[in-house]
PDB file of N, CA and C in Angstrom:
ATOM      1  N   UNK A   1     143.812 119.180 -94.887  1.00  0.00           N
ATOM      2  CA  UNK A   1     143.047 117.932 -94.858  1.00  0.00           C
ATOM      3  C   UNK A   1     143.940 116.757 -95.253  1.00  0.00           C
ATOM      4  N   UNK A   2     144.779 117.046 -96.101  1.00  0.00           N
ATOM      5  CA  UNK A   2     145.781 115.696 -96.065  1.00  0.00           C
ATOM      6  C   UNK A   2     146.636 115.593 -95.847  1.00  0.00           C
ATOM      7  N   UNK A   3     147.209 116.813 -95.099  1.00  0.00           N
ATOM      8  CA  UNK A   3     148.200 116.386 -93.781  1.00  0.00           C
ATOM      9  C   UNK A   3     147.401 115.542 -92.749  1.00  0.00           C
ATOM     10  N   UNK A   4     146.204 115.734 -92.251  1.00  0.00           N
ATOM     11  CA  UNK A   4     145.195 115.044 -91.542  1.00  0.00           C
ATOM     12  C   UNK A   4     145.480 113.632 -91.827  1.00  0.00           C
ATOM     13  N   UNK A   5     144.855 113.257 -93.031  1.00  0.00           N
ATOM     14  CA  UNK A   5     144.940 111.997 -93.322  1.00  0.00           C
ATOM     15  C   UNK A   5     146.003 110.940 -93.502  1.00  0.00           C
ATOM     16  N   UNK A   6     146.896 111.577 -93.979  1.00  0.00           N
ATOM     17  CA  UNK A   6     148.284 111.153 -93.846  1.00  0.00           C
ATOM     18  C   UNK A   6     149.074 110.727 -92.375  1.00  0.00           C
ATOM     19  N   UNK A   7     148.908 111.509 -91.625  1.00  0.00           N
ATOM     20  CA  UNK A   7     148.788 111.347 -89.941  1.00  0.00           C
ATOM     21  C   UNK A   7     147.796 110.264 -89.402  1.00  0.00           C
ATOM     22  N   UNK A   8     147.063 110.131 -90.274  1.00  0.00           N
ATOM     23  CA  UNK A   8     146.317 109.152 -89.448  1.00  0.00           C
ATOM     24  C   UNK A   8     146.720 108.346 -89.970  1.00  0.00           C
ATOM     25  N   UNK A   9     146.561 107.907 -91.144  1.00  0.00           N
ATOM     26  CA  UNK A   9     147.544 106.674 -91.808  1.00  0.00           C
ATOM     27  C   UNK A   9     149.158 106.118 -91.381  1.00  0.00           C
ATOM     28  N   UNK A  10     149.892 106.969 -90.907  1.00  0.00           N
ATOM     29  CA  UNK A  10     151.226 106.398 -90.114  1.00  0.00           C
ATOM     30  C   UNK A  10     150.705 106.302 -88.641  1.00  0.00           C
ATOM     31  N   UNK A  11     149.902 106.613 -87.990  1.00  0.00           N
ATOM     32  CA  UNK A  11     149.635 106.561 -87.049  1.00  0.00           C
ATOM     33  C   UNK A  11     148.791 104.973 -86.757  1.00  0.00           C
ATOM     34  N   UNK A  12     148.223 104.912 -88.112  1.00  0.00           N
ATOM     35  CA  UNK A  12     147.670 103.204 -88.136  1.00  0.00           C
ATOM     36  C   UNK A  12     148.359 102.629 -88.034  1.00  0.00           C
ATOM     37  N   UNK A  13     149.552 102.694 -89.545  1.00  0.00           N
ATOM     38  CA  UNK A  13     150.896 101.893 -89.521  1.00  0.00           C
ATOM     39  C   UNK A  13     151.896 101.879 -88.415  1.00  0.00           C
ATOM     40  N   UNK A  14     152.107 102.653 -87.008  1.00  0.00           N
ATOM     41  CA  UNK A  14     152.687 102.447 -86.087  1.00  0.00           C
ATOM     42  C   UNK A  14     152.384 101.266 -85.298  1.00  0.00           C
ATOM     43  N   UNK A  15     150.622 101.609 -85.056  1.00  0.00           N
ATOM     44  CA  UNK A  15     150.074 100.982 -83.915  1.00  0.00           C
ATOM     45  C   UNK A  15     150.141  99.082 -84.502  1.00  0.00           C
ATOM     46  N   UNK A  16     150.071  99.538 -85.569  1.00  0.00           N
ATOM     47  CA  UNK A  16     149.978  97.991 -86.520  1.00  0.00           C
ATOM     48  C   UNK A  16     151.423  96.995 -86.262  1.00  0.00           C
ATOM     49  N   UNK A  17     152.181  97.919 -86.514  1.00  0.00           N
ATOM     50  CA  UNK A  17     153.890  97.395 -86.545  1.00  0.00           C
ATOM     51  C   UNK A  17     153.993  97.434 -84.823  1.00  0.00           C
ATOM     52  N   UNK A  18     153.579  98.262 -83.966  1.00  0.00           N
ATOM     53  CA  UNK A  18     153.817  98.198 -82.508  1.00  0.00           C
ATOM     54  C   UNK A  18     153.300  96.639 -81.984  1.00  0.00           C
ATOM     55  N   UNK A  19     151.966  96.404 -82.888  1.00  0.00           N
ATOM     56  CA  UNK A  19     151.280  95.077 -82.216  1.00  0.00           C
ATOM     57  C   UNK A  19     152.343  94.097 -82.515  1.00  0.00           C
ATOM     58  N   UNK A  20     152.465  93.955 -84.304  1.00  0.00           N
ATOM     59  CA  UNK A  20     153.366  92.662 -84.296  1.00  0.00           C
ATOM     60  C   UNK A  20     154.102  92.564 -83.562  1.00  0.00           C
ATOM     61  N   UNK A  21     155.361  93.583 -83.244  1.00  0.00           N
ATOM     62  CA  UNK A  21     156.622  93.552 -82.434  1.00  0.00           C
ATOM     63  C   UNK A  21     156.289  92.694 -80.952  1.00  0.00           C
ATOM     64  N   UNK A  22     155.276  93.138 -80.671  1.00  0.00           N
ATOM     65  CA  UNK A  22     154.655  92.489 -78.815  1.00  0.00           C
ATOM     66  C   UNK A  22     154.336  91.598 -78.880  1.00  0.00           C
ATOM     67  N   UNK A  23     153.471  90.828 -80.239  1.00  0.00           N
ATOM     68  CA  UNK A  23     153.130  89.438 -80.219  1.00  0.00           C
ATOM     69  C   UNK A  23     154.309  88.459 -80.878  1.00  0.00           C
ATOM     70  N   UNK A  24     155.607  88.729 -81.044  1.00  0.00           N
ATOM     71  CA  UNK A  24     156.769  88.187 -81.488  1.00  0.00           C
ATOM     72  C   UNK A  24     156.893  87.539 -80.248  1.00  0.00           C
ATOM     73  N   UNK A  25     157.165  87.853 -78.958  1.00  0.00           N
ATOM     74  CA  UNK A  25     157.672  87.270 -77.898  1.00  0.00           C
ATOM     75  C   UNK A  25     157.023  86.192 -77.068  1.00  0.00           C
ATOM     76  N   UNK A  26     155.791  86.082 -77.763  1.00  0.00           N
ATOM     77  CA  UNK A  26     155.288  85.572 -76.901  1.00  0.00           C
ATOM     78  C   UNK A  26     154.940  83.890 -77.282  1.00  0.00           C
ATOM     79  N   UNK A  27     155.609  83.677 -78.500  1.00  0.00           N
ATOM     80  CA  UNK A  27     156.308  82.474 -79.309  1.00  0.00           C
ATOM     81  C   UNK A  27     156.976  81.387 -77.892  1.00  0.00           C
ATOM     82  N   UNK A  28     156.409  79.920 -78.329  1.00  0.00           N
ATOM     83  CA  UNK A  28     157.358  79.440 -77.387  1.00  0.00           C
ATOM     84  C   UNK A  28     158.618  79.099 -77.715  1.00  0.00           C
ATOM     85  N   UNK A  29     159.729  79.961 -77.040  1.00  0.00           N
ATOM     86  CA  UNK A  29     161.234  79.050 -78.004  1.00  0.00           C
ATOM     87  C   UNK A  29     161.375  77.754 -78.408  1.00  0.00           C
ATOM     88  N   UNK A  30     162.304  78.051 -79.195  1.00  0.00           N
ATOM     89  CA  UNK A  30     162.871  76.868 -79.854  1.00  0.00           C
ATOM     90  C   UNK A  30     163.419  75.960 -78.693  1.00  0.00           C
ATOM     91  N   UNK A  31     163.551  74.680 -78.803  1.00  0.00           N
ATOM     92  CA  UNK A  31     163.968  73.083 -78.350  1.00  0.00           C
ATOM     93  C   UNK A  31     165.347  73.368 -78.501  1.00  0.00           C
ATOM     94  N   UNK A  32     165.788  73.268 -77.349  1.00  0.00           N
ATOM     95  CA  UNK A  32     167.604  73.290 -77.129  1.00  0.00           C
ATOM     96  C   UNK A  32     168.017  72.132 -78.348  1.00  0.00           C
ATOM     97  N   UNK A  33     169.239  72.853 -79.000  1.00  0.00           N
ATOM     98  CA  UNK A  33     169.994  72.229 -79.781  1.00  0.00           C
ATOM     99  C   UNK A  33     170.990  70.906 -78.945  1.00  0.00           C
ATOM    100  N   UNK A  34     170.339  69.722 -80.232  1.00  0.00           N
ATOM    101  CA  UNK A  34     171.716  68.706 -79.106  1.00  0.00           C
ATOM    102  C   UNK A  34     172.558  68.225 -79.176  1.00  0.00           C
ATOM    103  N   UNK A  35     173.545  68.682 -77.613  1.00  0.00           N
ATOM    104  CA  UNK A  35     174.775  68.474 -77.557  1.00  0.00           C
ATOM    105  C   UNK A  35     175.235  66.829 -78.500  1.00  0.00           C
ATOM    106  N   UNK A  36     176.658  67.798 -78.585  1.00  0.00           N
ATOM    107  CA  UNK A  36     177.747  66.496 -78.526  1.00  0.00           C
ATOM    108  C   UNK A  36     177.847  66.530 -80.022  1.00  0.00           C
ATOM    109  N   UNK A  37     177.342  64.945 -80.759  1.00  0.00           N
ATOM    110  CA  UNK A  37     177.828  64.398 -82.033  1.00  0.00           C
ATOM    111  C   UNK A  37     176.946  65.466 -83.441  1.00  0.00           C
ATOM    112  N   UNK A  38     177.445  65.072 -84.615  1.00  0.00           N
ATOM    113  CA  UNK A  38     177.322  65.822 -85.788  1.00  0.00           C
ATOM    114  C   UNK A  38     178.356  66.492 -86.078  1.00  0.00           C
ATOM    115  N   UNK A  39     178.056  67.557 -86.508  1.00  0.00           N
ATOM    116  CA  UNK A  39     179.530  68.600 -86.793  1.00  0.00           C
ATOM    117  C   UNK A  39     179.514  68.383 -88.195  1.00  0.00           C
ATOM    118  N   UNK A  40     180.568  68.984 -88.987  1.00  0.00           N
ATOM    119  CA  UNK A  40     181.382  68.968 -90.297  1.00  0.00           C
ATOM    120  C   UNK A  40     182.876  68.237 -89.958  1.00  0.00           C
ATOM    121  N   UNK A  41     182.983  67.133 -90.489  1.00  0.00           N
ATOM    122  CA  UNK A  41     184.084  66.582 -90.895  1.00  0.00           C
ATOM    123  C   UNK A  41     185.673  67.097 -90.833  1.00  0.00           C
ATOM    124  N   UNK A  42     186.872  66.756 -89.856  1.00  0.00           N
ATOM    125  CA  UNK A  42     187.747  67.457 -89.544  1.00  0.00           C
ATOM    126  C   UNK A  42     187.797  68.039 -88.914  1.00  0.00           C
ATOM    127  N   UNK A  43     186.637  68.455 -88.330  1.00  0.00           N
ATOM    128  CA  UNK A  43     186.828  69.678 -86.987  1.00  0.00           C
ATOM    129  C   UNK A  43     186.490  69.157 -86.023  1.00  0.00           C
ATOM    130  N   UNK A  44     187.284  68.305 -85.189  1.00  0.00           N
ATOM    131  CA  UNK A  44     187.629  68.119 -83.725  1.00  0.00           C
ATOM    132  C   UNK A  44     187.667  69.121 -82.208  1.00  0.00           C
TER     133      UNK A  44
END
């Protein structure tokens, strides 16, 4: 019986961690970084 339960409990925690992973992507990226000026000082 609690091998049972135990199985069902990682089996929650999969499906749980499977969802986040799928709803990560679907984020709209980030805003292109912009070119050209800034930098650190000296580096040409």
């Amino acid at each position: 019986r609690t091998a049972l339960q135990n199985a069902a409990s990682i089996a929650g925690l999969l499906l749980t961690t499977e969802a986040v992973v799928v709803e990560i992507p679907e984020e709209t990226p980030p805003p292109p970084m912009p070119g050209g000026g800034g930098g650190m000082g000296g580096m040409y």
